[in-house]
PDB file of N, CA and C in Angstrom:
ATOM      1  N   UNK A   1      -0.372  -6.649 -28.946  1.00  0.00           N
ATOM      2  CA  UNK A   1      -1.281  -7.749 -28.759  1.00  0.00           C
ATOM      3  C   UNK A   1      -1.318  -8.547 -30.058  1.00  0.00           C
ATOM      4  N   UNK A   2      -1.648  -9.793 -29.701  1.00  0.00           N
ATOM      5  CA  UNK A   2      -1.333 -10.296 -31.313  1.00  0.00           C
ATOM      6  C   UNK A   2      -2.491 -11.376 -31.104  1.00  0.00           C
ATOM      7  N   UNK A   3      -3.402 -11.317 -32.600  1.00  0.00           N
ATOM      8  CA  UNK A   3      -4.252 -12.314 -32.851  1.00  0.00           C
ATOM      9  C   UNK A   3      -3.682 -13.435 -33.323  1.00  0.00           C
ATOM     10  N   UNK A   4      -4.566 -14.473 -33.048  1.00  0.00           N
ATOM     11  CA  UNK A   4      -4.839 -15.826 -33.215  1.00  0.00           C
ATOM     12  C   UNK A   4      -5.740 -15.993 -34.560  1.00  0.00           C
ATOM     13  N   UNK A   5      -5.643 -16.439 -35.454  1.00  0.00           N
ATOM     14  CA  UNK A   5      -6.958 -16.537 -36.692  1.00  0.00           C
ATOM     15  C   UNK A   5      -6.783 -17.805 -36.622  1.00  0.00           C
ATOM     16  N   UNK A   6      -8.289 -18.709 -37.321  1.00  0.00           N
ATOM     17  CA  UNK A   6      -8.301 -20.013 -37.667  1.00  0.00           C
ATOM     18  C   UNK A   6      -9.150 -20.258 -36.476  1.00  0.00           C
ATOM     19  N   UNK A   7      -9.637 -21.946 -37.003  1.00  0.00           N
ATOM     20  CA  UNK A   7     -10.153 -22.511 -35.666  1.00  0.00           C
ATOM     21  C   UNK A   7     -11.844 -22.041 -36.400  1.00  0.00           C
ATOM     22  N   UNK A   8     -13.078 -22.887 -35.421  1.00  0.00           N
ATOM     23  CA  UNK A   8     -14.093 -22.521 -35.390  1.00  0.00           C
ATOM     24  C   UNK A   8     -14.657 -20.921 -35.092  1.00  0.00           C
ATOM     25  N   UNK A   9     -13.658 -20.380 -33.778  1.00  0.00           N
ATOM     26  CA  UNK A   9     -13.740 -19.561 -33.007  1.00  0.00           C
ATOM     27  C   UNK A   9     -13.641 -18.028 -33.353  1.00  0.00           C
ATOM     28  N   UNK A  10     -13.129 -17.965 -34.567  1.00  0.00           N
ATOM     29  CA  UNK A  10     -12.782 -16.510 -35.202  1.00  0.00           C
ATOM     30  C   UNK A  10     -11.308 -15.963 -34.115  1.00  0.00           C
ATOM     31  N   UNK A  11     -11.416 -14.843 -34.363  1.00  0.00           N
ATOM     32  CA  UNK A  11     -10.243 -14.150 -33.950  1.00  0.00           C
ATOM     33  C   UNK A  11     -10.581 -14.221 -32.536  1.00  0.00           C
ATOM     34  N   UNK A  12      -9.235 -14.581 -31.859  1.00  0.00           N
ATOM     35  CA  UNK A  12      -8.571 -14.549 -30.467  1.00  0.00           C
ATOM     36  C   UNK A  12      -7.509 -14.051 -29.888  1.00  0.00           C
ATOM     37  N   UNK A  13      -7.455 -12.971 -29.010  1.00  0.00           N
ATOM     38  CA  UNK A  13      -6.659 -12.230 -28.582  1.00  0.00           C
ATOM     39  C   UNK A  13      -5.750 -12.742 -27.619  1.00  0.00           C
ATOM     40  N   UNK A  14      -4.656 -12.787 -27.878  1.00  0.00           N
ATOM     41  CA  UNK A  14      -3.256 -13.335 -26.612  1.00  0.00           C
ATOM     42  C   UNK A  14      -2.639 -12.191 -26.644  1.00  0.00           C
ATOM     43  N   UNK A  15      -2.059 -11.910 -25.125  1.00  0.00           N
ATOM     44  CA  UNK A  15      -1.374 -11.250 -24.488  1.00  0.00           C
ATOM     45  C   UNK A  15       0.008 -11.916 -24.554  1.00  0.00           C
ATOM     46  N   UNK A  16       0.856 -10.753 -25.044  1.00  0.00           N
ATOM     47  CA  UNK A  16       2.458 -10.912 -24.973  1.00  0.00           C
ATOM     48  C   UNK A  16       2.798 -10.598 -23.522  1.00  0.00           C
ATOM     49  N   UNK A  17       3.075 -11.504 -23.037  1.00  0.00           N
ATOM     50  CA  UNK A  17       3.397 -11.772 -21.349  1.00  0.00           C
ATOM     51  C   UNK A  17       4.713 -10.891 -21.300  1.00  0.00           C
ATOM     52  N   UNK A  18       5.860 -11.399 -22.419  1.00  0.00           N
ATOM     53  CA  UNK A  18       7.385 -10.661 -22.391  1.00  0.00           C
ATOM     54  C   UNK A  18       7.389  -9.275 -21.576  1.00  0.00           C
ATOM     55  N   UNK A  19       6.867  -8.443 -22.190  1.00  0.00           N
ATOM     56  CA  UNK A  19       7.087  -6.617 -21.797  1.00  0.00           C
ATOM     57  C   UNK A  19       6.886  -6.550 -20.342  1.00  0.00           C
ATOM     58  N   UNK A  20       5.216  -7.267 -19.716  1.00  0.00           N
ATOM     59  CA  UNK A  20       4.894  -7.365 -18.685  1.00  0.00           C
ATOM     60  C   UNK A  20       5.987  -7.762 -17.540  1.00  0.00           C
ATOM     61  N   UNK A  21       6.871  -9.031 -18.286  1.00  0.00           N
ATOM     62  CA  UNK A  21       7.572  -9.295 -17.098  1.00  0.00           C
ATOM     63  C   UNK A  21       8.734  -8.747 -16.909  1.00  0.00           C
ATOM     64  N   UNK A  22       9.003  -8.207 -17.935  1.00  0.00           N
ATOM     65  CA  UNK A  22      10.466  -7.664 -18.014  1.00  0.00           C
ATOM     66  C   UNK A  22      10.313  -6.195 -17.390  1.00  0.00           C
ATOM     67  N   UNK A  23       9.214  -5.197 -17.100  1.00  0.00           N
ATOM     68  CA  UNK A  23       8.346  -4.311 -16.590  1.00  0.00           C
ATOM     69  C   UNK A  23       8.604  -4.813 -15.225  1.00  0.00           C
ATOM     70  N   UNK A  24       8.289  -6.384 -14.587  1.00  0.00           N
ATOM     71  CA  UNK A  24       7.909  -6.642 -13.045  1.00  0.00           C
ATOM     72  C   UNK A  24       9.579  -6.881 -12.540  1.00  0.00           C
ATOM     73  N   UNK A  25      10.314  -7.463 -13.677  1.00  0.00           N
ATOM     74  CA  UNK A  25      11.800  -7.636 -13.215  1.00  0.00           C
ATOM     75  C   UNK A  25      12.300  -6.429 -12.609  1.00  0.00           C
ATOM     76  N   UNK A  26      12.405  -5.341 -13.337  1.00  0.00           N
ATOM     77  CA  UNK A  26      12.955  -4.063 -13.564  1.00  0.00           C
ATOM     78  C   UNK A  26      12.035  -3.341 -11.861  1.00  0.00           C
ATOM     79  N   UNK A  27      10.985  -3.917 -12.089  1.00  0.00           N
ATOM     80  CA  UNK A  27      10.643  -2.708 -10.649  1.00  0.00           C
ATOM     81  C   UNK A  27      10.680  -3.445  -9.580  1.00  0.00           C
ATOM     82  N   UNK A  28      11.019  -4.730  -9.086  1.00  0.00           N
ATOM     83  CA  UNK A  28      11.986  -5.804  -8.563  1.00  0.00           C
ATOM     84  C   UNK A  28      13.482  -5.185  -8.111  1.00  0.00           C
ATOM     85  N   UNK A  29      13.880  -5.386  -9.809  1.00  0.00           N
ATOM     86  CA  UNK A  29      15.553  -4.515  -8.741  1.00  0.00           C
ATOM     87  C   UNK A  29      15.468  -3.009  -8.237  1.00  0.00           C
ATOM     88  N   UNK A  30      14.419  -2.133  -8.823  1.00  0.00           N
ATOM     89  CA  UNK A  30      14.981  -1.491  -8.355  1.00  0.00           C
ATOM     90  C   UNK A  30      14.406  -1.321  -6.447  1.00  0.00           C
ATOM     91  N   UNK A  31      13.048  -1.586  -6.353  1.00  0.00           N
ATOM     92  CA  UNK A  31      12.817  -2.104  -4.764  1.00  0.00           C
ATOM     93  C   UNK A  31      13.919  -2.862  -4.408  1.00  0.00           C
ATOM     94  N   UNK A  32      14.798  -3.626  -4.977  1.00  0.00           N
ATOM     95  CA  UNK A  32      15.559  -4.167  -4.213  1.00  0.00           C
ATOM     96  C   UNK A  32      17.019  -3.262  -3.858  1.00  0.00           C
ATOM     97  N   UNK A  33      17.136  -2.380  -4.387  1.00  0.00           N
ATOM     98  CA  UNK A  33      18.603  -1.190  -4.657  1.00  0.00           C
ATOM     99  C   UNK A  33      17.946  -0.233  -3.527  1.00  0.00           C
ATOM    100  N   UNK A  34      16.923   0.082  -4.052  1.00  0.00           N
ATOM    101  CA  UNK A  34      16.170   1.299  -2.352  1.00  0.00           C
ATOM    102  C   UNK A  34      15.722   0.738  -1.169  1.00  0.00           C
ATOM    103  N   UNK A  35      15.526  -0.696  -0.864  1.00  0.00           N
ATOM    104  CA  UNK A  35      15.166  -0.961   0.843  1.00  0.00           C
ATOM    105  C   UNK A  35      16.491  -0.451   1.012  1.00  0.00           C
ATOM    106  N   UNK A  36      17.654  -1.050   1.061  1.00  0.00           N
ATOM    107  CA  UNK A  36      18.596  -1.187   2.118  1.00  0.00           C
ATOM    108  C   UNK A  36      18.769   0.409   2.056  1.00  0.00           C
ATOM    109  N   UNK A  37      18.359   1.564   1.249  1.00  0.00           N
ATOM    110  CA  UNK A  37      18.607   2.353   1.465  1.00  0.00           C
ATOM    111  C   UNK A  37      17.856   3.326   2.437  1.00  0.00           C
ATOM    112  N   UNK A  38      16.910   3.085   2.607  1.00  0.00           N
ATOM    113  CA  UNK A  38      15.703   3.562   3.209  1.00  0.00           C
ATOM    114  C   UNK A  38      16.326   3.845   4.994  1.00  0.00           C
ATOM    115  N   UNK A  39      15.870   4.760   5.522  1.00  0.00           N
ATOM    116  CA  UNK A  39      16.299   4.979   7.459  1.00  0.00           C
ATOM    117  C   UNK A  39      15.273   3.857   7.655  1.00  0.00           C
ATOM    118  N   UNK A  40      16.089   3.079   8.919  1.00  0.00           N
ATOM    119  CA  UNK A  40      15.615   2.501   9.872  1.00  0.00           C
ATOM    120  C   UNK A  40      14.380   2.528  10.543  1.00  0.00           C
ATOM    121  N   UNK A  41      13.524   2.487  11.038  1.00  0.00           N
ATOM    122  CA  UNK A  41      12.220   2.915  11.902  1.00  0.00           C
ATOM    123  C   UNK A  41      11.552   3.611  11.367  1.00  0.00           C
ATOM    124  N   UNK A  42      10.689   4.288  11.776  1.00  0.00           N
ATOM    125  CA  UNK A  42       9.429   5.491  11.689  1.00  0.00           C
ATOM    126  C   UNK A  42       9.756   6.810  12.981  1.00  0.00           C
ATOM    127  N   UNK A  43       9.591   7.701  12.153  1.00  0.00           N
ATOM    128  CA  UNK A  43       9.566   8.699  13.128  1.00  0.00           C
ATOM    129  C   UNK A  43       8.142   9.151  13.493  1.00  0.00           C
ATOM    130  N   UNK A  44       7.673   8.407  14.496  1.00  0.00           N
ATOM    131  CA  UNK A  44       6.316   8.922  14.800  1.00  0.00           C
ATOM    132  C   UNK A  44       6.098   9.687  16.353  1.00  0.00           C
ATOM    133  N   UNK A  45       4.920  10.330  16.346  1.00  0.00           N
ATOM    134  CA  UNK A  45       4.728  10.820  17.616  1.00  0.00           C
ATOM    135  C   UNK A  45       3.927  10.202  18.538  1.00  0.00           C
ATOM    136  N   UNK A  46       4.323   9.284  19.658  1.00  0.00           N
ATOM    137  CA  UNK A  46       3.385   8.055  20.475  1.00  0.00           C
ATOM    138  C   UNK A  46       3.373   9.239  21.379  1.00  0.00           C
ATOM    139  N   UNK A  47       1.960   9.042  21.953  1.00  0.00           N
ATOM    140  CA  UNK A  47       1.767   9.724  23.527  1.00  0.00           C
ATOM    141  C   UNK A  47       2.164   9.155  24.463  1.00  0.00           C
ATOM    142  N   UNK A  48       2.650  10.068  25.347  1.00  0.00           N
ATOM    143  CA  UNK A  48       3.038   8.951  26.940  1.00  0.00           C
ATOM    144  C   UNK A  48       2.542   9.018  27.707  1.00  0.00           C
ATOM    145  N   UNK A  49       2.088   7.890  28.754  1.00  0.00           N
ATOM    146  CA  UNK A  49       1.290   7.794  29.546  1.00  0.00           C
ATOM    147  C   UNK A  49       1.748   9.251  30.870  1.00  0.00           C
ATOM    148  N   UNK A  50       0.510   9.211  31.638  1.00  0.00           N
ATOM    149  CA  UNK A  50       0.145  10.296  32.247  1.00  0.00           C
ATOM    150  C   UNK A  50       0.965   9.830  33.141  1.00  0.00           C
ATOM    151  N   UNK A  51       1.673  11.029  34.555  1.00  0.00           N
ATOM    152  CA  UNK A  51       2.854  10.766  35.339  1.00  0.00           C
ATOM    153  C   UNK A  51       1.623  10.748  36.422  1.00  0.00           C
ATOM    154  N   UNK A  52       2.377   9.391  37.437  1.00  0.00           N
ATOM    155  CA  UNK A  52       1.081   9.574  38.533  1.00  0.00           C
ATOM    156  C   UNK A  52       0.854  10.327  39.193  1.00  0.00           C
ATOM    157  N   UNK A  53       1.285  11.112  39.864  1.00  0.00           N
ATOM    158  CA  UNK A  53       1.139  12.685  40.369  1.00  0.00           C
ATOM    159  C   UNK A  53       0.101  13.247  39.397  1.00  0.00           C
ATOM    160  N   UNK A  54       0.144  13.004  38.457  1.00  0.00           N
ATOM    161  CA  UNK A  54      -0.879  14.066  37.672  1.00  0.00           C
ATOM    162  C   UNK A  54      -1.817  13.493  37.451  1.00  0.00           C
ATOM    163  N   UNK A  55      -3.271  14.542  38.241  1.00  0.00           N
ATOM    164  CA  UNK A  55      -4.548  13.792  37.528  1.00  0.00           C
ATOM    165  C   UNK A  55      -4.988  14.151  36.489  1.00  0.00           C
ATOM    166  N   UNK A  56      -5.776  12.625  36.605  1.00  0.00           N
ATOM    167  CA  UNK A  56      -6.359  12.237  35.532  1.00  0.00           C
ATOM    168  C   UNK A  56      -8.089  13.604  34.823  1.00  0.00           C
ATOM    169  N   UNK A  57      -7.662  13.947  33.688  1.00  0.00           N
ATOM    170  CA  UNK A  57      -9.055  14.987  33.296  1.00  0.00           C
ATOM    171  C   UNK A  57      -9.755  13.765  32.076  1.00  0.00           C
ATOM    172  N   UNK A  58     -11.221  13.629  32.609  1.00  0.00           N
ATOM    173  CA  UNK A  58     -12.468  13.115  31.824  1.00  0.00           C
ATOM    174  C   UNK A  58     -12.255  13.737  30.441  1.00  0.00           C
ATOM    175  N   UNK A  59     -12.386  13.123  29.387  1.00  0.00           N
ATOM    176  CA  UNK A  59     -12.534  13.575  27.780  1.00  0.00           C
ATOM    177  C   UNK A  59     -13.298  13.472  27.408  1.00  0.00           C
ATOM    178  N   UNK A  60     -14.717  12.861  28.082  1.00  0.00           N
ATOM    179  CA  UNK A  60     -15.511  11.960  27.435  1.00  0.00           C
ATOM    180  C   UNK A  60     -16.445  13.752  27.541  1.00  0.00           C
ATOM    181  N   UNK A  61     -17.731  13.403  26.277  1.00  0.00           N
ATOM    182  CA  UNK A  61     -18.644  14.305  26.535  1.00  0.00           C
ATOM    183  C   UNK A  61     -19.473  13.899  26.113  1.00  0.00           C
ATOM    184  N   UNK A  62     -20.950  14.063  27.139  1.00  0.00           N
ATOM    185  CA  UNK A  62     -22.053  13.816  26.687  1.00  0.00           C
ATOM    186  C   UNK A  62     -22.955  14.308  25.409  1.00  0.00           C
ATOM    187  N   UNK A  63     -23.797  13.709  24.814  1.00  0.00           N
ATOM    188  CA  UNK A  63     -24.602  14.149  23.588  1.00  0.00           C
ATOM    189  C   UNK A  63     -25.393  15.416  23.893  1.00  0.00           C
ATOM    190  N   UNK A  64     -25.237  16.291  23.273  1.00  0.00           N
ATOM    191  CA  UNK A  64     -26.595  17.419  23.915  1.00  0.00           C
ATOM    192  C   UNK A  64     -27.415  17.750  22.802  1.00  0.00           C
ATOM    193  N   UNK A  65     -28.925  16.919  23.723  1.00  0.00           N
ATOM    194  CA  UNK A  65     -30.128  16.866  22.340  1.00  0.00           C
ATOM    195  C   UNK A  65     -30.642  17.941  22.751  1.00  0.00           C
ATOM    196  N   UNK A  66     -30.752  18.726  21.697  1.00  0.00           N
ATOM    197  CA  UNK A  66     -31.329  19.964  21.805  1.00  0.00           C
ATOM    198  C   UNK A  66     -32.413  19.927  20.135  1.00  0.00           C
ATOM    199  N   UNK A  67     -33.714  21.070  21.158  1.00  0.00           N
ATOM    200  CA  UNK A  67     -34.982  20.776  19.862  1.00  0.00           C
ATOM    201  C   UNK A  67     -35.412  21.948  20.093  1.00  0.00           C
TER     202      UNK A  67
END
Protein backbone atom coordinates (compact mmCIF):
# COMPACT_ATOMS: atom_id res chain seq x y z
CA UNK A 1 0.00 0.00 0.00
CA UNK A 2 1.58 3.19 -0.57
CA UNK A 3 0.94 6.67 0.99
CA UNK A 4 0.23 9.87 -0.44
CA UNK A 5 1.88 12.85 1.89
CA UNK A 6 1.29 16.61 1.25
CA UNK A 7 -1.84 18.46 0.58
CA UNK A 8 -4.10 19.94 3.46
CA UNK A 9 -5.29 16.37 4.09
CA UNK A 10 -2.35 14.53 5.82
CA UNK A 11 -1.60 11.06 4.83
CA UNK A 12 -3.72 9.14 2.20
CA UNK A 13 -3.83 5.68 1.46
CA UNK A 14 -3.95 4.30 -2.38
CA UNK A 15 -4.32 0.92 -3.32
CA UNK A 16 -1.87 -0.69 -5.86
CA UNK A 17 -4.58 -2.00 -8.24
CA UNK A 18 -1.44 -4.04 -10.28
CA UNK A 19 -1.26 -7.41 -7.96
CA UNK A 20 -5.13 -7.31 -7.74
CA UNK A 21 -5.47 -7.57 -11.38
CA UNK A 22 -2.88 -9.64 -12.34
CA UNK A 23 -4.47 -12.09 -9.30
CA UNK A 24 -8.12 -11.63 -11.46
CA UNK A 25 -6.18 -12.34 -14.90
CA UNK A 26 -4.57 -15.51 -13.63
CA UNK A 27 -7.91 -16.95 -12.07
CA UNK A 28 -9.59 -15.96 -15.53
CA UNK A 29 -7.34 -18.36 -17.43
CA UNK A 30 -7.33 -20.71 -15.41
CA UNK A 31 -11.56 -20.94 -15.30
CA UNK A 32 -11.03 -20.66 -18.72
CA UNK A 33 -8.49 -24.07 -19.18
CA UNK A 34 -11.15 -26.10 -16.69
CA UNK A 35 -14.79 -25.31 -18.26
CA UNK A 36 -14.13 -27.10 -21.39
CA UNK A 37 -12.86 -29.63 -19.18
CA UNK A 38 -15.56 -30.20 -16.87
CA UNK A 39 -18.50 -33.47 -17.91
CA UNK A 40 -21.37 -32.29 -19.59
CA UNK A 41 -24.72 -32.15 -17.45
CA UNK A 42 -25.45 -32.98 -13.81
CA UNK A 43 -25.92 -36.23 -12.57
CA UNK A 44 -28.94 -35.84 -10.53
CA UNK A 45 -31.72 -37.97 -9.18
CA UNK A 46 -35.35 -36.49 -10.67
CA UNK A 47 -38.39 -38.53 -9.50
CA UNK A 48 -40.73 -39.96 -12.02
CA UNK A 49 -44.04 -39.49 -12.21
CA UNK A 50 -46.36 -42.23 -10.81
CA UNK A 51 -47.45 -45.08 -13.60
CA UNK A 52 -51.26 -44.84 -13.98
CA UNK A 53 -52.12 -48.16 -12.86
CA UNK A 54 -50.64 -47.24 -9.67
CA UNK A 55 -52.46 -45.47 -7.01
CA UNK A 56 -52.05 -42.60 -5.87
CA UNK A 57 -51.01 -42.70 -1.54
CA UNK A 58 -51.93 -39.17 0.46
CA UNK A 59 -48.50 -37.70 2.09
CA UNK A 60 -50.08 -35.05 3.54
CA UNK A 61 -50.46 -35.24 7.53
CA UNK A 62 -52.44 -33.54 9.78
CA UNK A 63 -51.11 -31.39 12.91
CA UNK A 64 -51.74 -33.33 16.16
CA UNK A 65 -52.36 -30.75 19.03
CA UNK A 66 -51.90 -32.49 21.87
CA UNK A 67 -51.99 -30.79 25.73
Amino acid sequence: MAFATGGSGGPQANINMTPMIDVLLVLIIIFMVITPLTPKGLEALVPQPAQPNQQQTNRTREPSWSR
